[in-house]
Protein backbone atom coordinates (compact mmCIF):
# COMPACT_ATOMS: atom_id res chain seq x y z
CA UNK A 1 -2.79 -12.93 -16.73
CA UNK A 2 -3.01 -9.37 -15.11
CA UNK A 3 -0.12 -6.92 -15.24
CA UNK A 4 0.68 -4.66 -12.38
CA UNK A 5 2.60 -1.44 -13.31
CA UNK A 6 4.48 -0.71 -10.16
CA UNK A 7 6.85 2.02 -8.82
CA UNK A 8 10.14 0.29 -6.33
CA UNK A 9 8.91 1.41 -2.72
CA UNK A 10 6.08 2.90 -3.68
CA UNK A 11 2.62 2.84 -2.46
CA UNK A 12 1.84 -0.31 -5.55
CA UNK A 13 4.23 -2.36 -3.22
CA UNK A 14 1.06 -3.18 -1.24
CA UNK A 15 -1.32 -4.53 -4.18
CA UNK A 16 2.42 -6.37 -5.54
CA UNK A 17 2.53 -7.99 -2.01
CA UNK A 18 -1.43 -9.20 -2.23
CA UNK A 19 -1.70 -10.28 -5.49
CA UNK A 20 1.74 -12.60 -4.63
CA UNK A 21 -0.01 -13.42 -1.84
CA UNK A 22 -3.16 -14.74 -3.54
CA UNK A 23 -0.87 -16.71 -5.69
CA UNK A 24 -2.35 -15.50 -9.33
CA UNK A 25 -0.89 -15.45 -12.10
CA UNK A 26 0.72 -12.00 -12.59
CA UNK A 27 3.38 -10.23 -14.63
CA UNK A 28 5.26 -7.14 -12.75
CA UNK A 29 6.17 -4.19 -15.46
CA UNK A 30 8.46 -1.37 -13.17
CA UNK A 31 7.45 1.83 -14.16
CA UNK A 32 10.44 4.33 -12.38
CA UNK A 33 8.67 7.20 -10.74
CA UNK A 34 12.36 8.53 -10.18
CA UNK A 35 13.23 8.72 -13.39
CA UNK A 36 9.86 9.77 -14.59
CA UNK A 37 8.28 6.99 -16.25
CA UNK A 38 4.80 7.63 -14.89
CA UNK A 39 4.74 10.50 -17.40
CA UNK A 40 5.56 8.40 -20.68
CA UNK A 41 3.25 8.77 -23.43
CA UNK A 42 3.32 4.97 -22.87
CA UNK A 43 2.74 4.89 -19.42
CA UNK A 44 0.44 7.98 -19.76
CA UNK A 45 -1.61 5.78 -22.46
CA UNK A 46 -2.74 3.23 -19.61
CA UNK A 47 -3.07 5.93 -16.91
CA UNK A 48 -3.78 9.82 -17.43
CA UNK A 49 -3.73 10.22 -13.79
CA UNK A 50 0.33 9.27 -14.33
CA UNK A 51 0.45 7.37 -10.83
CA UNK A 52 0.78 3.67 -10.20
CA UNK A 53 -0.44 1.15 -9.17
CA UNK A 54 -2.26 0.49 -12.30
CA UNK A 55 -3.44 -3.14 -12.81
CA UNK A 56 -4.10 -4.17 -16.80
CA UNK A 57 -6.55 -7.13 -16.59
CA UNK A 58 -6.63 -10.08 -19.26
CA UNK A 59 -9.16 -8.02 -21.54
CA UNK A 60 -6.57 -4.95 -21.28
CA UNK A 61 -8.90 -2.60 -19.25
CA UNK A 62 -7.12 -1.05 -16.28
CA UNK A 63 -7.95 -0.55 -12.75
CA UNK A 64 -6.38 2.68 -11.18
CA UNK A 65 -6.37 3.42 -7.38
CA UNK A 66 -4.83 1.57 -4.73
CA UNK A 67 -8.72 0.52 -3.03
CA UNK A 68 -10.55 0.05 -6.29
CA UNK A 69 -8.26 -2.48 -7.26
CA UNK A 70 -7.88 -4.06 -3.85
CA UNK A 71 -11.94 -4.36 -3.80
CA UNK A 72 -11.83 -5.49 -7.46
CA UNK A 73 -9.43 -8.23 -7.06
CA UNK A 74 -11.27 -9.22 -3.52
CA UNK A 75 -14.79 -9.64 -5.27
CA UNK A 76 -13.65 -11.23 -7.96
CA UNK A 77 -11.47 -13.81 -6.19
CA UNK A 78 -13.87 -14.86 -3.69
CA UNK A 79 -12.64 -18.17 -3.32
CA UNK A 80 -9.47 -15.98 -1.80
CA UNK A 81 -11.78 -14.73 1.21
CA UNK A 82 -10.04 -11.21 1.33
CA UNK A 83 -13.37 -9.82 2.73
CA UNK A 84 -15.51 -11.16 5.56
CA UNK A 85 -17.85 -12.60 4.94
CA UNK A 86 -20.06 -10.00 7.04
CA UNK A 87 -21.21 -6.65 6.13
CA UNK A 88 -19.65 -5.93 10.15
CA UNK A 89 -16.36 -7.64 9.07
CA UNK A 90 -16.62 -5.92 5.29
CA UNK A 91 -17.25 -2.60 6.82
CA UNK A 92 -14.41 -2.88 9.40
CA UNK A 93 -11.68 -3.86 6.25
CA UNK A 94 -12.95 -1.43 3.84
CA UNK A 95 -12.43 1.42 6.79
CA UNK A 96 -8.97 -0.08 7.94
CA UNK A 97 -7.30 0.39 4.17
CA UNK A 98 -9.01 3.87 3.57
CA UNK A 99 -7.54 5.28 6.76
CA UNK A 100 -4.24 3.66 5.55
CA UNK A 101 -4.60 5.00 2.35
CA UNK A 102 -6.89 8.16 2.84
CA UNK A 103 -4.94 9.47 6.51
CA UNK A 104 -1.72 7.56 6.49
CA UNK A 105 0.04 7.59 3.35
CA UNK A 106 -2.23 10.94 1.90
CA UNK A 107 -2.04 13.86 4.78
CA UNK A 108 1.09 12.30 6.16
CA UNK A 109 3.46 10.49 4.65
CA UNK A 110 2.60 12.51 1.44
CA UNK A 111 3.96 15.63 3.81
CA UNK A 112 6.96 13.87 4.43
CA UNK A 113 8.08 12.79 1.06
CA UNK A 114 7.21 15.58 -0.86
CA UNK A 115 6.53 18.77 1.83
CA UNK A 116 6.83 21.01 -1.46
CA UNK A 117 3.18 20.15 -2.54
CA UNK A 118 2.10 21.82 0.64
CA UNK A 119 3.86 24.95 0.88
CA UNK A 120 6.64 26.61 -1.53
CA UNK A 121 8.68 28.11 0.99
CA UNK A 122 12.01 25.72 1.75
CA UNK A 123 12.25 26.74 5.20
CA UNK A 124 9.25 25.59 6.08
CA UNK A 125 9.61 22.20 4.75
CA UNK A 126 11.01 20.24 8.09
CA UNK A 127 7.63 21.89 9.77
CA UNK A 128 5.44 20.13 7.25
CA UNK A 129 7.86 17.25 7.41
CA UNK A 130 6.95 17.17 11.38
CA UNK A 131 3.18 17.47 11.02
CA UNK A 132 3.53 14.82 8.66
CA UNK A 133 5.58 12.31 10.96
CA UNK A 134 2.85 13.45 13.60
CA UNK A 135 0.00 12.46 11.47
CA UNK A 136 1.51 9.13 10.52
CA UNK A 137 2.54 8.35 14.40
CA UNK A 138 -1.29 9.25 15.95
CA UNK A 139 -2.69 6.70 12.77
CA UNK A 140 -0.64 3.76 13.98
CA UNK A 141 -2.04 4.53 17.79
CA UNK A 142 -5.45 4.17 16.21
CA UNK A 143 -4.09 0.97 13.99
CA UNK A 144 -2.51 -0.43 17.29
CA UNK A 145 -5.81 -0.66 18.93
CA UNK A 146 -7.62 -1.87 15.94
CA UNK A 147 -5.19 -5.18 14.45
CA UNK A 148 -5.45 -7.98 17.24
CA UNK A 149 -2.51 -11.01 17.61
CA UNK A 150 -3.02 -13.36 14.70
CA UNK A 151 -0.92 -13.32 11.79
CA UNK A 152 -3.07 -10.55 9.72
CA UNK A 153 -4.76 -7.42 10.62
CA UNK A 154 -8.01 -9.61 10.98
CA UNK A 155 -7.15 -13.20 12.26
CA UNK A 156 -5.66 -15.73 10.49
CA UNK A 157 -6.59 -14.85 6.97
CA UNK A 158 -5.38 -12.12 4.28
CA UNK A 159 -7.64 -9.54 3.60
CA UNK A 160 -7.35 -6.61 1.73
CA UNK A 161 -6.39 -4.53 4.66
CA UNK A 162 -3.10 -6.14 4.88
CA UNK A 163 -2.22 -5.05 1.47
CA UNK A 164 -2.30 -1.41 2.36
CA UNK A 165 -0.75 -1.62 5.87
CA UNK A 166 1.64 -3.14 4.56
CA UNK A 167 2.48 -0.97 2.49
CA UNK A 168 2.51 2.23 4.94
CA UNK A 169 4.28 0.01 8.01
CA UNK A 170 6.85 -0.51 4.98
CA UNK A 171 7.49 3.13 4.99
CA UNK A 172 7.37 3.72 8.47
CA UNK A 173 9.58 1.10 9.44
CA UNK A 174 12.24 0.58 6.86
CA UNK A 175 12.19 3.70 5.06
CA UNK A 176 11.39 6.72 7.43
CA UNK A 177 12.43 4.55 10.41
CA UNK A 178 10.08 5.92 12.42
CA UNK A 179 8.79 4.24 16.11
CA UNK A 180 6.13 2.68 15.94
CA UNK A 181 3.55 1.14 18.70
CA UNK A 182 5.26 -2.37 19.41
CA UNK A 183 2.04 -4.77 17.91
CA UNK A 184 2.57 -2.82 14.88
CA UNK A 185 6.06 -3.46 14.71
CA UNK A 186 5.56 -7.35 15.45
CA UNK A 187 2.71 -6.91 12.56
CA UNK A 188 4.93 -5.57 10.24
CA UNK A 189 7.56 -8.30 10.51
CA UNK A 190 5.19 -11.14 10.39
CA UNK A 191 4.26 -9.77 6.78
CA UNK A 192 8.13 -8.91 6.43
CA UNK A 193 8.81 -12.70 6.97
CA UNK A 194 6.54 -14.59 4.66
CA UNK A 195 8.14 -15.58 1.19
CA UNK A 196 6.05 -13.59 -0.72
CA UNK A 197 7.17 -10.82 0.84
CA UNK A 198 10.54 -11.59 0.15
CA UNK A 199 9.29 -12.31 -3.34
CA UNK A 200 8.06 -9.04 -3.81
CA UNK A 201 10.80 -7.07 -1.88
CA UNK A 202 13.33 -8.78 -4.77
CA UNK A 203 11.71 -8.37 -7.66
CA UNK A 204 11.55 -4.51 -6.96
CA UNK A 205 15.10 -4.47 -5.60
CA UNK A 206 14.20 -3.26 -2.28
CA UNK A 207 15.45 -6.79 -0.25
């Protein structure tokens, strides 16, 4: 059984959501960012980079970052079909959950959460707040054009890309309530709907 050491609303909501999804067998351990958990000796023991997610596999080696271990888990669940099954199709996954990842959640919402990593002055937070919203607004433009009208980013299966827009449509949408384009939006509650979302959302007290 694999572990996932998650954070409530945080970015591991997205690997919680596929690995519920997938329908393996899993144990959830809450690590509270908030209260500063991540930097446990504990905590610190299964991850010096002090972040989650983390996920502990059966032999009790860990995974760290979000794509690693959304790759990991897709090639070795291929019966699960999280990747294409062409390189076209791979390619066009892998490059939808770095831009959620790499764009989306690291040079913007990252500005909008915490604006004091990118400047020390307090009056000049909202500004990096702004650029932040702007960043995240002009990547779901680019998403909207990209997901098409079946229930997932790419058709009628899961893939791996789902796991991380899920993730950053989570924070658009229910925590920064931000606008965003309307497929998105219909996206985002299609994922929002399905019981393991509403699995996931309960478990980490966020329903």
């Amino acid at each position: 059984m694999y572990t996932l050491y998650y954070s409530p609303a945080a970015c591991s909501v997205g690997i919680h959501f596929l690995l519920q999804e997938m329908g393996v067998p899993y144990r959830a351990s809450r690590v509270s960012i908030k209260d500063g958990e991540q930097l446990s000796p504990a905590f610190v023991s299964k991850n010096p980079k002090a972040k989650v997610p983390v996920l502990e596999r059966e032999d009790g080696t860990v995974i760290t970052e979000f794509p690693a271990i959304a790759y990991w888990l897709s090639r070795t669940h291929p019966d699960h079909h999280l990747l294409p099954e062409t390189i076209k199709g791979q390619t066009r996954v892998i490059e939808m959950l770095e831009f959620s990842v790499s764009t989306i959640h690291m040079q913007g919402f990252s500005r909008i959460f915490r604006p004091a990593k990118f400047t020390p002055r307090e009056e000049d937070h909202p500004v990096v707040q702004q650029t932040g919203r702007d960043i995240v607004q002009k990547g779901f433009e680019r998403i909207s054009a990209s997901i098409g009208e079946g229930p997932f980013a790419y058709g009628d299966r899961l893939t791996i890309a789902d796991a991380a827009l899920f993730f950053v449509l989570f924070w658009a949408c229910e925590r920064v309530k931000l606008e965003v384009p309307q497929n998105c939006a219909d996206y985002f509650a299609r994922l929002r709907a399905l019981p393991s979302t509403q699995h996931v959302l309960q478990v980490e007290g966020l329903a």
